[in-house]
PDB file of N, CA and C in Angstrom:
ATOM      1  N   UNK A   1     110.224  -3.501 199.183  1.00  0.00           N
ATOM      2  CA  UNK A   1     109.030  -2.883 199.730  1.00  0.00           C
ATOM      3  C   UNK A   1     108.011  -3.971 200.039  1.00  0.00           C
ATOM      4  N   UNK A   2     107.168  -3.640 201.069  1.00  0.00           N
ATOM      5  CA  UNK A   2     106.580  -4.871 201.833  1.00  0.00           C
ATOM      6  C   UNK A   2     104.942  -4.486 201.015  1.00  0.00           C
ATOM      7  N   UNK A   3     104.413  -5.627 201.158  1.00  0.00           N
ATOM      8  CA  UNK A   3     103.100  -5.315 200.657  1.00  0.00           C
ATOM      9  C   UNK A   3     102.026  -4.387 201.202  1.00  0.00           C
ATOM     10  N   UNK A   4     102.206  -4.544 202.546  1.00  0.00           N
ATOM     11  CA  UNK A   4     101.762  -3.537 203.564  1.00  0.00           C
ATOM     12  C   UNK A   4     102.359  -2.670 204.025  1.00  0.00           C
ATOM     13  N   UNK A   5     101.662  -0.982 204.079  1.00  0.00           N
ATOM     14  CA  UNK A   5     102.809   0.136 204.747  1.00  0.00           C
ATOM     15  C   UNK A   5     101.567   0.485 205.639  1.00  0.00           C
ATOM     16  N   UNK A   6     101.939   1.320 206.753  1.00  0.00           N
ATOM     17  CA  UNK A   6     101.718   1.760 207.546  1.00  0.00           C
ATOM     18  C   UNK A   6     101.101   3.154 207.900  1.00  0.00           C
ATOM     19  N   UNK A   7     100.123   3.359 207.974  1.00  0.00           N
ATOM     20  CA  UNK A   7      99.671   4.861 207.937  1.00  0.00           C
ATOM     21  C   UNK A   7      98.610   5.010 209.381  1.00  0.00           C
ATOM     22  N   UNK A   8      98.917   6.241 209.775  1.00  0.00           N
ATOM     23  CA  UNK A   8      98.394   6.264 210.755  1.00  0.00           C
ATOM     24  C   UNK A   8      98.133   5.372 211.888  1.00  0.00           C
ATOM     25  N   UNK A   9      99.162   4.148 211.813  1.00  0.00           N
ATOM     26  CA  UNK A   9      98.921   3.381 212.864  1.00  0.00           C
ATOM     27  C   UNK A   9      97.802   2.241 212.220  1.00  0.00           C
ATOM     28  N   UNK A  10      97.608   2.381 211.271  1.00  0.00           N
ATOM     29  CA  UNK A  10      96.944   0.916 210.927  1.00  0.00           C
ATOM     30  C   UNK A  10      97.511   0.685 209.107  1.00  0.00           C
ATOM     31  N   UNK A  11      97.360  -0.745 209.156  1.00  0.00           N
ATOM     32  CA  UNK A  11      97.883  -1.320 208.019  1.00  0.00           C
ATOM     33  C   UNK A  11      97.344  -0.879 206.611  1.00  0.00           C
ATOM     34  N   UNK A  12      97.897  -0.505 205.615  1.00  0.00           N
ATOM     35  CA  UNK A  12      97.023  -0.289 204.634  1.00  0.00           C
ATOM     36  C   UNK A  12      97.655  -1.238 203.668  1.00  0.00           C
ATOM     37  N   UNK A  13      97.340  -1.820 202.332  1.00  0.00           N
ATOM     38  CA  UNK A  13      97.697  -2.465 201.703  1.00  0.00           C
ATOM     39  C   UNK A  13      97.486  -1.857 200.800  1.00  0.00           C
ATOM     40  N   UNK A  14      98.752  -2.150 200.011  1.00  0.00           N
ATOM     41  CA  UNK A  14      98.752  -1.342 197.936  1.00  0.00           C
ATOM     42  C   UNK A  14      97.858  -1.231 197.561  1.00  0.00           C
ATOM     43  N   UNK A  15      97.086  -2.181 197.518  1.00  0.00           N
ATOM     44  CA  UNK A  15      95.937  -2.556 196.705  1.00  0.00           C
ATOM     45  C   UNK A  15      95.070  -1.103 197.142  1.00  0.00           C
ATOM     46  N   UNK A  16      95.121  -0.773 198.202  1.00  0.00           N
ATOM     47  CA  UNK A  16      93.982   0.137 198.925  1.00  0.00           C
ATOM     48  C   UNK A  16      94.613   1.938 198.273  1.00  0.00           C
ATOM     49  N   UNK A  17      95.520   1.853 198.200  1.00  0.00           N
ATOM     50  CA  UNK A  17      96.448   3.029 198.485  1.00  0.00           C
ATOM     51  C   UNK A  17      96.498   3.055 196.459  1.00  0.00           C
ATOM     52  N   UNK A  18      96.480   2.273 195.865  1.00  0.00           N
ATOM     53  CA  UNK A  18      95.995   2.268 194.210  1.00  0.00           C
ATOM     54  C   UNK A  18      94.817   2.386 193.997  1.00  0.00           C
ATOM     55  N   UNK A  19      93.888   2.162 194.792  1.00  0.00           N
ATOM     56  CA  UNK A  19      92.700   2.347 194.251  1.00  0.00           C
ATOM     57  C   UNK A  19      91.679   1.287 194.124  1.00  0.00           C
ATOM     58  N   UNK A  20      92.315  -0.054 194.036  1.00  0.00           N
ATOM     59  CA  UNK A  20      91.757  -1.308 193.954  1.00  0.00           C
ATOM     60  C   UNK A  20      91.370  -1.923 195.407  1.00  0.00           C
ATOM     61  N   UNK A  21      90.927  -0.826 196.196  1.00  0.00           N
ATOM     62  CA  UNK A  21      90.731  -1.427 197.508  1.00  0.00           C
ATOM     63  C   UNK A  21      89.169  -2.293 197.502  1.00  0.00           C
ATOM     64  N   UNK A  22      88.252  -2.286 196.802  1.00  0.00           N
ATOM     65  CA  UNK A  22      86.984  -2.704 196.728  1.00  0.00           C
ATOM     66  C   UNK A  22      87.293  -4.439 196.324  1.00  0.00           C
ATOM     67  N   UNK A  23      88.648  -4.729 195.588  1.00  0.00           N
ATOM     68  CA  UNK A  23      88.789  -6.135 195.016  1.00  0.00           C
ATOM     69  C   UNK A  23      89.443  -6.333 196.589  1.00  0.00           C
ATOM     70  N   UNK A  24      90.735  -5.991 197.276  1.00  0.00           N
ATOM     71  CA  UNK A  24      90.970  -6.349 198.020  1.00  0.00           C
ATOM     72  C   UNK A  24      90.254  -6.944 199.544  1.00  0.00           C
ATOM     73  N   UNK A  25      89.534  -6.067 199.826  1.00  0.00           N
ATOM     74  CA  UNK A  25      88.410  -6.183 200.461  1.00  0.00           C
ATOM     75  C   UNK A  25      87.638  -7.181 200.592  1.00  0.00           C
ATOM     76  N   UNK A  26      87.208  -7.464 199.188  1.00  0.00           N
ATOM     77  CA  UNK A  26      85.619  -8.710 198.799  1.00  0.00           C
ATOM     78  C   UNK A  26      87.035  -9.652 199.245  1.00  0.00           C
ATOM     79  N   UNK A  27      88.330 -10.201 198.229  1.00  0.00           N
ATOM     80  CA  UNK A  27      88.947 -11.238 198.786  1.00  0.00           C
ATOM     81  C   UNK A  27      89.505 -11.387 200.300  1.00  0.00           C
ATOM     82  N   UNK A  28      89.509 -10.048 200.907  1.00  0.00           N
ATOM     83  CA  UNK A  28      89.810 -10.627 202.309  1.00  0.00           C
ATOM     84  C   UNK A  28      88.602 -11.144 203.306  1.00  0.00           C
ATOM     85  N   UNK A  29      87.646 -10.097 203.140  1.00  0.00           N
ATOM     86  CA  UNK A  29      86.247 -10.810 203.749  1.00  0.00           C
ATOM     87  C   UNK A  29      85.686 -12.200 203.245  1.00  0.00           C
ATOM     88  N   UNK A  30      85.599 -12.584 202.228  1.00  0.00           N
ATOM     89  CA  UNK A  30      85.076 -13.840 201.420  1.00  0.00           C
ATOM     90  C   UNK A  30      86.472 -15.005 202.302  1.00  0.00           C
ATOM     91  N   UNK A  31      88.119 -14.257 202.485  1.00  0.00           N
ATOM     92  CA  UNK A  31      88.762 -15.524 203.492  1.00  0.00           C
ATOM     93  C   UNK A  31      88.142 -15.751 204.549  1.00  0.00           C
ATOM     94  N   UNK A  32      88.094 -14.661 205.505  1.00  0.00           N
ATOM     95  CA  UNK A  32      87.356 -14.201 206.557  1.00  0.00           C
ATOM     96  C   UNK A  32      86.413 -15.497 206.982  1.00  0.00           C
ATOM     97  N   UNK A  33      85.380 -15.438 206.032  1.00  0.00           N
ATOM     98  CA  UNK A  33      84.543 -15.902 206.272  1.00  0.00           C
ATOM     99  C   UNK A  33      84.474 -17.632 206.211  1.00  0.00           C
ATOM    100  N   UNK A  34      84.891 -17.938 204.828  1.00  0.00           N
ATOM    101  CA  UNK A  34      85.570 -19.022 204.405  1.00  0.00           C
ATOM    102  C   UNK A  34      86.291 -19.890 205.599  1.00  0.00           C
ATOM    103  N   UNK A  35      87.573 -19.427 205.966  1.00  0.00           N
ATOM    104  CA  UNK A  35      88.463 -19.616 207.138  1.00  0.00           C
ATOM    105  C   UNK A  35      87.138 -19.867 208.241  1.00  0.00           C
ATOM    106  N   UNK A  36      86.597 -19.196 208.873  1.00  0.00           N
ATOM    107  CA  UNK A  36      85.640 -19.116 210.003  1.00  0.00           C
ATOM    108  C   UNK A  36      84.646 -19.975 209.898  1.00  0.00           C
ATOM    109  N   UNK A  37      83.823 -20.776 208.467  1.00  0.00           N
ATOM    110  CA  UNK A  37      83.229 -21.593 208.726  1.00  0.00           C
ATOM    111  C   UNK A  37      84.431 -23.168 208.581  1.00  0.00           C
ATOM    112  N   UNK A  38      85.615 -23.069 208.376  1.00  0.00           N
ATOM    113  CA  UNK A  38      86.267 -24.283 208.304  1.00  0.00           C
ATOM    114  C   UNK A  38      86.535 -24.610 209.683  1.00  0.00           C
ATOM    115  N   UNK A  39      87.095 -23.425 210.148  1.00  0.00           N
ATOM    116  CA  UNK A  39      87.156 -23.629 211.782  1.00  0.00           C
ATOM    117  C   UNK A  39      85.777 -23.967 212.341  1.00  0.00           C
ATOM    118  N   UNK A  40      84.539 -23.488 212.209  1.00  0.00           N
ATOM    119  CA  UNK A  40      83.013 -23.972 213.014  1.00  0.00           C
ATOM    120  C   UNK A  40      83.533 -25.524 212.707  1.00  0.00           C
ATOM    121  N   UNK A  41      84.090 -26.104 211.491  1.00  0.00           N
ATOM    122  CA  UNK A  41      83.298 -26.622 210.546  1.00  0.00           C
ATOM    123  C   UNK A  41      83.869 -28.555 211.628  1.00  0.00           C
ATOM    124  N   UNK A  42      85.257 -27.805 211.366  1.00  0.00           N
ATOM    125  CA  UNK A  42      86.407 -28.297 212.075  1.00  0.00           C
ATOM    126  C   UNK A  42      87.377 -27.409 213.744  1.00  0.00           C
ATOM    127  N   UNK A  43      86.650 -27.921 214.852  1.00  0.00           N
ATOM    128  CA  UNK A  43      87.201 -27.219 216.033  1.00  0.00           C
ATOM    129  C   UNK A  43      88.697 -27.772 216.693  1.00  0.00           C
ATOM    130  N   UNK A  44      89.080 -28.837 216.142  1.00  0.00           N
ATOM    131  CA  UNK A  44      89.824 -29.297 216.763  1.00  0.00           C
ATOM    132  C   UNK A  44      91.238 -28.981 215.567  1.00  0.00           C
ATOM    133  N   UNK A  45      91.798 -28.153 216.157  1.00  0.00           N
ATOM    134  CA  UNK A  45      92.953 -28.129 215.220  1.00  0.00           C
ATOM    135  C   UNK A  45      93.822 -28.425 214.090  1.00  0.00           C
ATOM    136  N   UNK A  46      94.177 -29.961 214.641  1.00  0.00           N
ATOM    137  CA  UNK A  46      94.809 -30.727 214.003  1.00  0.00           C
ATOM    138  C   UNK A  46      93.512 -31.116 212.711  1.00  0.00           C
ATOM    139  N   UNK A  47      92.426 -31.411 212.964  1.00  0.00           N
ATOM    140  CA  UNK A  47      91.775 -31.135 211.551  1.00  0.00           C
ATOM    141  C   UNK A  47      91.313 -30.359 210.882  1.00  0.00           C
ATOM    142  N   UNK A  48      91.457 -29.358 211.866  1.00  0.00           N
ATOM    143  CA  UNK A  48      91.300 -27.476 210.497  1.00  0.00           C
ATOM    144  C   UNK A  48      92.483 -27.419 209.954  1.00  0.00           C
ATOM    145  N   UNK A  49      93.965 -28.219 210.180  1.00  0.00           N
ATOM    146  CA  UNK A  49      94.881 -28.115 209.829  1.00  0.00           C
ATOM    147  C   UNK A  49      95.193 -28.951 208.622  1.00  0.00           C
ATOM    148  N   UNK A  50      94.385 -30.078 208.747  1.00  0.00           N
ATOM    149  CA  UNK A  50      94.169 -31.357 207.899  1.00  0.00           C
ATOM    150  C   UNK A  50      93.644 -30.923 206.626  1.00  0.00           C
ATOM    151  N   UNK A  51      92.340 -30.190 206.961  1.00  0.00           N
ATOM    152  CA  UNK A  51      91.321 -29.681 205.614  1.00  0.00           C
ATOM    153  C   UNK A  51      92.172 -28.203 205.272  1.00  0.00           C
ATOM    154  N   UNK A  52      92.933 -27.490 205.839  1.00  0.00           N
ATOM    155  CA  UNK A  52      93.361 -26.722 204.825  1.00  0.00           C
ATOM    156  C   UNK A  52      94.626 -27.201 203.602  1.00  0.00           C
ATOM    157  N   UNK A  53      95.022 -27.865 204.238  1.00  0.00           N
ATOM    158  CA  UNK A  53      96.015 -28.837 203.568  1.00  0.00           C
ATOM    159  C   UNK A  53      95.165 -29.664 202.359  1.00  0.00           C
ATOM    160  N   UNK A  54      94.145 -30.224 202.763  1.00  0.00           N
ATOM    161  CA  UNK A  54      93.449 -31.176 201.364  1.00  0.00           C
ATOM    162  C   UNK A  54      93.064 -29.800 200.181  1.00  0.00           C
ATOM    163  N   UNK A  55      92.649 -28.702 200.979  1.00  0.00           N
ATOM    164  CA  UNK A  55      92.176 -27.675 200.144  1.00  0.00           C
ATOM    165  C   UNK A  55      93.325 -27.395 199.298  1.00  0.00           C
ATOM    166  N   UNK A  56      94.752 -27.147 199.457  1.00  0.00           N
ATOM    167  CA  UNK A  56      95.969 -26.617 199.147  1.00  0.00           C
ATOM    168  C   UNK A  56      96.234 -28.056 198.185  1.00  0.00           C
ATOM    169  N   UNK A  57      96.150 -28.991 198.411  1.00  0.00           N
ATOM    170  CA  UNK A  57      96.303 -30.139 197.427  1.00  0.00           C
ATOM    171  C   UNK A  57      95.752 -30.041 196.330  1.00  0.00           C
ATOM    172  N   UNK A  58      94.406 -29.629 196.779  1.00  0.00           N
ATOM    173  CA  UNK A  58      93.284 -30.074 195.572  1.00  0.00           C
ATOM    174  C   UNK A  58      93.612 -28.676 194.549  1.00  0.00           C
ATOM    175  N   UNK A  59      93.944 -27.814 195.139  1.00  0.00           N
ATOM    176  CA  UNK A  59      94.366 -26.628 194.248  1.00  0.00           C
ATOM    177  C   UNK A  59      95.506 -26.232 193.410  1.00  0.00           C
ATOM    178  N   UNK A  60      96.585 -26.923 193.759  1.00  0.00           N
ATOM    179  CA  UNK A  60      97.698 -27.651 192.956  1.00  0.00           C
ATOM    180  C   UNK A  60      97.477 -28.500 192.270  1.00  0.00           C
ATOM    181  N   UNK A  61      97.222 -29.551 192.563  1.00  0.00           N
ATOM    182  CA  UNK A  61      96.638 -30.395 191.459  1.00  0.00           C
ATOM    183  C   UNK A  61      95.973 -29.973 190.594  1.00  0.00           C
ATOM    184  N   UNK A  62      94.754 -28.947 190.693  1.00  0.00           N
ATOM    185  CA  UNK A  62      94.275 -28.032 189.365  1.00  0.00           C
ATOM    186  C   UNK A  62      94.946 -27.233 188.838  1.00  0.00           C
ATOM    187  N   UNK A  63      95.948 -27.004 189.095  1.00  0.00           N
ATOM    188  CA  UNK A  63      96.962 -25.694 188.605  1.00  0.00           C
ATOM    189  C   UNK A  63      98.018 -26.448 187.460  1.00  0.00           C
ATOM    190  N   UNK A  64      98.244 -27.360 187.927  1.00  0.00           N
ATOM    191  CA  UNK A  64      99.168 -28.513 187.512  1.00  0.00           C
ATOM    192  C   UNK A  64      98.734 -28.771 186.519  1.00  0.00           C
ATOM    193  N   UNK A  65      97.214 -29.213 186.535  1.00  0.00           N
ATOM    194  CA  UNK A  65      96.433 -30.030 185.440  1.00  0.00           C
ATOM    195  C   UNK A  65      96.377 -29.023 184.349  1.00  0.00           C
ATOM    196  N   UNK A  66      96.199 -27.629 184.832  1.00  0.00           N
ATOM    197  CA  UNK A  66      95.630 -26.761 183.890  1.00  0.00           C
ATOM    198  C   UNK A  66      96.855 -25.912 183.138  1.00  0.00           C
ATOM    199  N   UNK A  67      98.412 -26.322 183.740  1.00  0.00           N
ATOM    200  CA  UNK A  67      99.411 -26.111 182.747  1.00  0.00           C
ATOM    201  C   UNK A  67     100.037 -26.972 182.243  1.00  0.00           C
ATOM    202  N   UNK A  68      99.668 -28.376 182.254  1.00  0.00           N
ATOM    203  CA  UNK A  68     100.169 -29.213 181.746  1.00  0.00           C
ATOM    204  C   UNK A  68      99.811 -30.157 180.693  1.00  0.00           C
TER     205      UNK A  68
END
């Protein structure tokens, strides 16, 4: 089963369809937004592509640190 099903022609997600749609929400808008100032931040591709990658580093490396 996929994380997303389909109702009425638009996507709904578990999260929404359990009840926990208010958490889902804040984390998709807070990407939303997030994402949208990296792109202002960075217009040229190849370095919005660059900084999501340092972001994805730097967040492994804390994950790492913090089970090891």
């Amino acid at each position: 089963m996929t994380s997303d099903m389909c109702r009425n022609g638009t996507m709904v997600s578990l999260s929404d369809m359990c009840g926990h749609g208010s958490y889902g929400l804040s984390i998709n808008l807070t990407e939303v937004i997030w994402k949208k100032m990296v792109k202002e931040a960075h217009p040229n591709k190849k370095e919005y592509q660059v900084d999501l990658l340092l972001y994805l580093f730097i967040i492994c490396v804390c994950i790492y640190i913090n089970f090891c």
